[in-house]
C-alpha atoms as a PDB file:
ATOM      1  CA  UNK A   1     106.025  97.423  32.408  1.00  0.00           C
ATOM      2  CA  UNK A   2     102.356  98.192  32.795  1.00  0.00           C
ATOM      3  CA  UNK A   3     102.883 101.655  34.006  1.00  0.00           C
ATOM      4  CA  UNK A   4     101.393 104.303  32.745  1.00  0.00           C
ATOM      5  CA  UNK A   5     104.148 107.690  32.871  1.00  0.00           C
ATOM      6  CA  UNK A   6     103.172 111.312  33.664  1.00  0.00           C
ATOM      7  CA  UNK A   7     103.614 111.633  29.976  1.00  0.00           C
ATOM      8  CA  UNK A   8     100.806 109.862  28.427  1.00  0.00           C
ATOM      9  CA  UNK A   9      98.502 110.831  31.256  1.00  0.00           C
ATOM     10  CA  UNK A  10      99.495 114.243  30.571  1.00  0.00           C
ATOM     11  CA  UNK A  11      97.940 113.343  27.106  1.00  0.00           C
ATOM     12  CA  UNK A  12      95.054 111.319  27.959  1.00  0.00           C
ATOM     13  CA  UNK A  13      93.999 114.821  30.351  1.00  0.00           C
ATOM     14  CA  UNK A  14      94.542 116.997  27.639  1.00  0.00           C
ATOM     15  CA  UNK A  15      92.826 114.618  25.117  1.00  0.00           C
ATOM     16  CA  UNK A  16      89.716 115.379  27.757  1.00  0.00           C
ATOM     17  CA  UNK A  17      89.917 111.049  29.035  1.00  0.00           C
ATOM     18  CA  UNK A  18      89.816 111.586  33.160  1.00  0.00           C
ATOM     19  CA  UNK A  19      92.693 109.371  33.885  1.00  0.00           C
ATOM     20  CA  UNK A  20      92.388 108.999  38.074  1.00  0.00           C
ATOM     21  CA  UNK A  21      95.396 107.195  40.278  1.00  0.00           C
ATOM     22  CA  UNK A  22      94.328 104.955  42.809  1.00  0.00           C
ATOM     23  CA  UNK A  23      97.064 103.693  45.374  1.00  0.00           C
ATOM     24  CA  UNK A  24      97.362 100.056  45.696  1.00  0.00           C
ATOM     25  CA  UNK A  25      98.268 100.511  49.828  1.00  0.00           C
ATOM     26  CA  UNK A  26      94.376 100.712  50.883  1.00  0.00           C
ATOM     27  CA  UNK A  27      94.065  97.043  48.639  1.00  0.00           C
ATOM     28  CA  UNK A  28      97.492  95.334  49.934  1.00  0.00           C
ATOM     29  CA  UNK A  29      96.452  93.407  53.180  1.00  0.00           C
ATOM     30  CA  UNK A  30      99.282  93.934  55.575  1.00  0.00           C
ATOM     31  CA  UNK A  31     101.309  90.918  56.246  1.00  0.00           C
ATOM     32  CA  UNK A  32     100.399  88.567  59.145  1.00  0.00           C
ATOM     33  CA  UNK A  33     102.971  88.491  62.328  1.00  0.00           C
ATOM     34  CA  UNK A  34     101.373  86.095  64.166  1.00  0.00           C
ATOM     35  CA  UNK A  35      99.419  82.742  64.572  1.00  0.00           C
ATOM     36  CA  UNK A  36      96.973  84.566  66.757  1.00  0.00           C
ATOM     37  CA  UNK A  37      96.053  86.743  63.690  1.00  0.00           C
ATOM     38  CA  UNK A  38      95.095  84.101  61.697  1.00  0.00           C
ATOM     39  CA  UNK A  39      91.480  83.674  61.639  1.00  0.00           C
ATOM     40  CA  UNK A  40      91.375  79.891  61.503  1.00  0.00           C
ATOM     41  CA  UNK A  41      93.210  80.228  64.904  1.00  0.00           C
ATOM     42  CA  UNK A  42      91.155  82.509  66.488  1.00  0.00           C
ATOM     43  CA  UNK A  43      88.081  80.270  65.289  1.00  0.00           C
ATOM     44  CA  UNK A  44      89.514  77.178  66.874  1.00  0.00           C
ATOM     45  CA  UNK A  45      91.002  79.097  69.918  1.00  0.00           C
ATOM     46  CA  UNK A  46      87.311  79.929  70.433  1.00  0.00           C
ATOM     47  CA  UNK A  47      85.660  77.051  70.242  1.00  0.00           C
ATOM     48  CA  UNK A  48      87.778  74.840  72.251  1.00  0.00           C
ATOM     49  CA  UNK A  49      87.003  77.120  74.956  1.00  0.00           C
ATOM     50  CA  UNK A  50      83.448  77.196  73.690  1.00  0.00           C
ATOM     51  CA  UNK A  51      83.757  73.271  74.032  1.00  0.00           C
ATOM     52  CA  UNK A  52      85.832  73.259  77.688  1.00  0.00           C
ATOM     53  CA  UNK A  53      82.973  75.239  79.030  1.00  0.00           C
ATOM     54  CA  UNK A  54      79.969  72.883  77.849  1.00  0.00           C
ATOM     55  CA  UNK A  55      82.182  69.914  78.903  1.00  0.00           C
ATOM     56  CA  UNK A  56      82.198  71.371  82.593  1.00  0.00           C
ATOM     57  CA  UNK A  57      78.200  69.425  82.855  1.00  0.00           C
ATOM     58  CA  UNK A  58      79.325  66.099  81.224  1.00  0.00           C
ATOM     59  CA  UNK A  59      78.565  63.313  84.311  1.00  0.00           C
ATOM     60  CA  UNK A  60      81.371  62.691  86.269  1.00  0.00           C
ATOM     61  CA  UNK A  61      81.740  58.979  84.458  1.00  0.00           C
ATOM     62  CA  UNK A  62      82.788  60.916  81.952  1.00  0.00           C
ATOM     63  CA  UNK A  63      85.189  62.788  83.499  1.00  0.00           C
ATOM     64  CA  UNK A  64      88.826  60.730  82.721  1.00  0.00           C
ATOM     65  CA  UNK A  65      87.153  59.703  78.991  1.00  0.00           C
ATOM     66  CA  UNK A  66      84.915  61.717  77.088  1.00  0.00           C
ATOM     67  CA  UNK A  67      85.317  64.963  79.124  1.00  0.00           C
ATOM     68  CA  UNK A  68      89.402  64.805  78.572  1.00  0.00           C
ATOM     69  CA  UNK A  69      89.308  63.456  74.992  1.00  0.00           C
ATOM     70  CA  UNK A  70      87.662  66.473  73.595  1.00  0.00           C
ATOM     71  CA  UNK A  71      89.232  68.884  75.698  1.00  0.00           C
ATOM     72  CA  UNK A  72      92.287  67.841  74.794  1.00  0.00           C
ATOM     73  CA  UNK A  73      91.388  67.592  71.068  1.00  0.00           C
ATOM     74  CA  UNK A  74      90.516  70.975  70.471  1.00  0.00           C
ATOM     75  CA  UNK A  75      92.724  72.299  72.085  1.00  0.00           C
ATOM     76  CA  UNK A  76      95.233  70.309  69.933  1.00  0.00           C
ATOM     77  CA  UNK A  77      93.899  71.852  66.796  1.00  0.00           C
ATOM     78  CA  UNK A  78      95.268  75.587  67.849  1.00  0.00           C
ATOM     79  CA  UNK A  79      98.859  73.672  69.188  1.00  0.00           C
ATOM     80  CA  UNK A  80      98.961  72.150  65.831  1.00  0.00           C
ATOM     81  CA  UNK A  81      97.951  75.428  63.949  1.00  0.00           C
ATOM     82  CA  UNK A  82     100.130  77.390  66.016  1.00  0.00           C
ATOM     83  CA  UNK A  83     103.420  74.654  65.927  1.00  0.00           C
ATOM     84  CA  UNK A  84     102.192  74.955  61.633  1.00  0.00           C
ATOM     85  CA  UNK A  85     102.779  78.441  61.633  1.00  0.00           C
ATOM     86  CA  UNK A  86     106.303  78.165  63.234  1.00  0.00           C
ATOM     87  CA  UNK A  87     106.867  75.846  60.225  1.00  0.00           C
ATOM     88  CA  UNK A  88     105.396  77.606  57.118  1.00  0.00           C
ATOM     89  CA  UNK A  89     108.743  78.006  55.862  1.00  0.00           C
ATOM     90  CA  UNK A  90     109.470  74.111  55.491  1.00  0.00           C
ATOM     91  CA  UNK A  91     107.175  73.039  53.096  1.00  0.00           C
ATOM     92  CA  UNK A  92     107.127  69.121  54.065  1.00  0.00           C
ATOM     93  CA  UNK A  93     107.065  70.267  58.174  1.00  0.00           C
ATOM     94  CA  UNK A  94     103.816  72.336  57.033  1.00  0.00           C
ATOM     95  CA  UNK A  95     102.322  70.321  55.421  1.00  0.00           C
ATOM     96  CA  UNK A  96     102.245  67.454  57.913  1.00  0.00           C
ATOM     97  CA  UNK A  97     101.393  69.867  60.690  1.00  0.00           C
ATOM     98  CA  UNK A  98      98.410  71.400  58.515  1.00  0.00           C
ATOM     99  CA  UNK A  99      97.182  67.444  58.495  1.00  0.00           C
ATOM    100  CA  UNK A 100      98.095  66.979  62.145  1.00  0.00           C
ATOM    101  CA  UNK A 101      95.476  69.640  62.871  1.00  0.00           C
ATOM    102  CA  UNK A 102      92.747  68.096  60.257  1.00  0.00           C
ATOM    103  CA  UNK A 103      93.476  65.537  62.323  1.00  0.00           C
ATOM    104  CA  UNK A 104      92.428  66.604  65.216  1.00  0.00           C
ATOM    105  CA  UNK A 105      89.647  68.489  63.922  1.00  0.00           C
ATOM    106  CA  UNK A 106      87.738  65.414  62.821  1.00  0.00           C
ATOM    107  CA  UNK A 107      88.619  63.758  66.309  1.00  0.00           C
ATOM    108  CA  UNK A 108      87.429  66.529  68.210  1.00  0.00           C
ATOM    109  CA  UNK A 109      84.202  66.677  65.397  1.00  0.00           C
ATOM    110  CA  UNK A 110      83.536  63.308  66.392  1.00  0.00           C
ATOM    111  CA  UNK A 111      83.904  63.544  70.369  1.00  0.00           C
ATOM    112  CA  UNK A 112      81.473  66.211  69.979  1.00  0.00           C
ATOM    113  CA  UNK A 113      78.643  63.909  67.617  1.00  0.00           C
ATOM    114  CA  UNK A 114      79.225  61.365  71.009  1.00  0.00           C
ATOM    115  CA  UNK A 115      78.116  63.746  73.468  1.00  0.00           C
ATOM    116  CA  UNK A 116      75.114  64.786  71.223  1.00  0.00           C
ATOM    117  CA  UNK A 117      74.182  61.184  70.971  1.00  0.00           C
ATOM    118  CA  UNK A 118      74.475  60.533  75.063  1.00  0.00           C
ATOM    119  CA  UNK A 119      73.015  64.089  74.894  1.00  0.00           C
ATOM    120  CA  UNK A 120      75.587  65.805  77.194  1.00  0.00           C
ATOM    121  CA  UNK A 121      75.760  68.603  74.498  1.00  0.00           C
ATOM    122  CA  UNK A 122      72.329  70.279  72.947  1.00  0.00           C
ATOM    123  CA  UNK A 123      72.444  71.275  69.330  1.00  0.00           C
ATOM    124  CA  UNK A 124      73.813  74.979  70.295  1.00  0.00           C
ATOM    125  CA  UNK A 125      77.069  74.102  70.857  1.00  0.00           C
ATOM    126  CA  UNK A 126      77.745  73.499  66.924  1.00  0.00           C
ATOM    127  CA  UNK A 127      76.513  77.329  66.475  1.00  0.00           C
ATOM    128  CA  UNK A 128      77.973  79.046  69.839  1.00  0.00           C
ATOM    129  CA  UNK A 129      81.284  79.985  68.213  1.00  0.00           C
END
């Protein structure tokens, strides 16, 4: 293999090359247990609550419409990230909940352009998670 043995650094040291060992734990990243250690998670975890509290002011026509639909929606994205990560071992099942959750993305993306455009939401809501 690619190995160097005590042997030739033995050599290299007494040739007067500084030969130094570095241990590959401090580079390895330690595996993930959870979905709630994913970053993409905790992103989307955050704004949906982010996005629950600004929807608490939408007018009360809103309420059974625009309100639920984007509640709902993102909080969709960290079911469907979270139901993904149960199935990262099934390639197909992954796959299709990875686009579930693009899915939902782009539906809560667009509630969210709505309630800019009736202004419900100011501009600080796209930069508040």
């Amino acid at each position: 293999g690619g190995e160097i043995t005590d042997t030739e650094i033995a050599k290299s040291q007494r040739a007067g090359v500084p030969i130094r060992r570095i241990s590959l734990e401090s580079h390895v990243r330690k595996p993930i247990g959870s979905h709630t250690e994913l970053r993409v998670y905790q992103q989307s975890f955050e704004s949906a609550r982010a996005i629950f509290r600004a929807s608490k002011w939408f007018p009360k026509v809103e309420r059974y419409s625009l309100t639920d639909q984007v509640r709902i929606s993102s909080r969709s994205v960290c079911s469907n990230l979270t139901e993904a990560w149960r199935k990262r071992r099934y390639d197909t099942a992954f796959v299709a909940k990875r686009n579930d959750t693009e899915g939902e993305t782009s539906e809560t993306q667009t509630l969210i352009d709505f309630a800019m455009e009736c202004e419900y939401l100011g501009k600080s809501i796209m930069t508040s998670s």
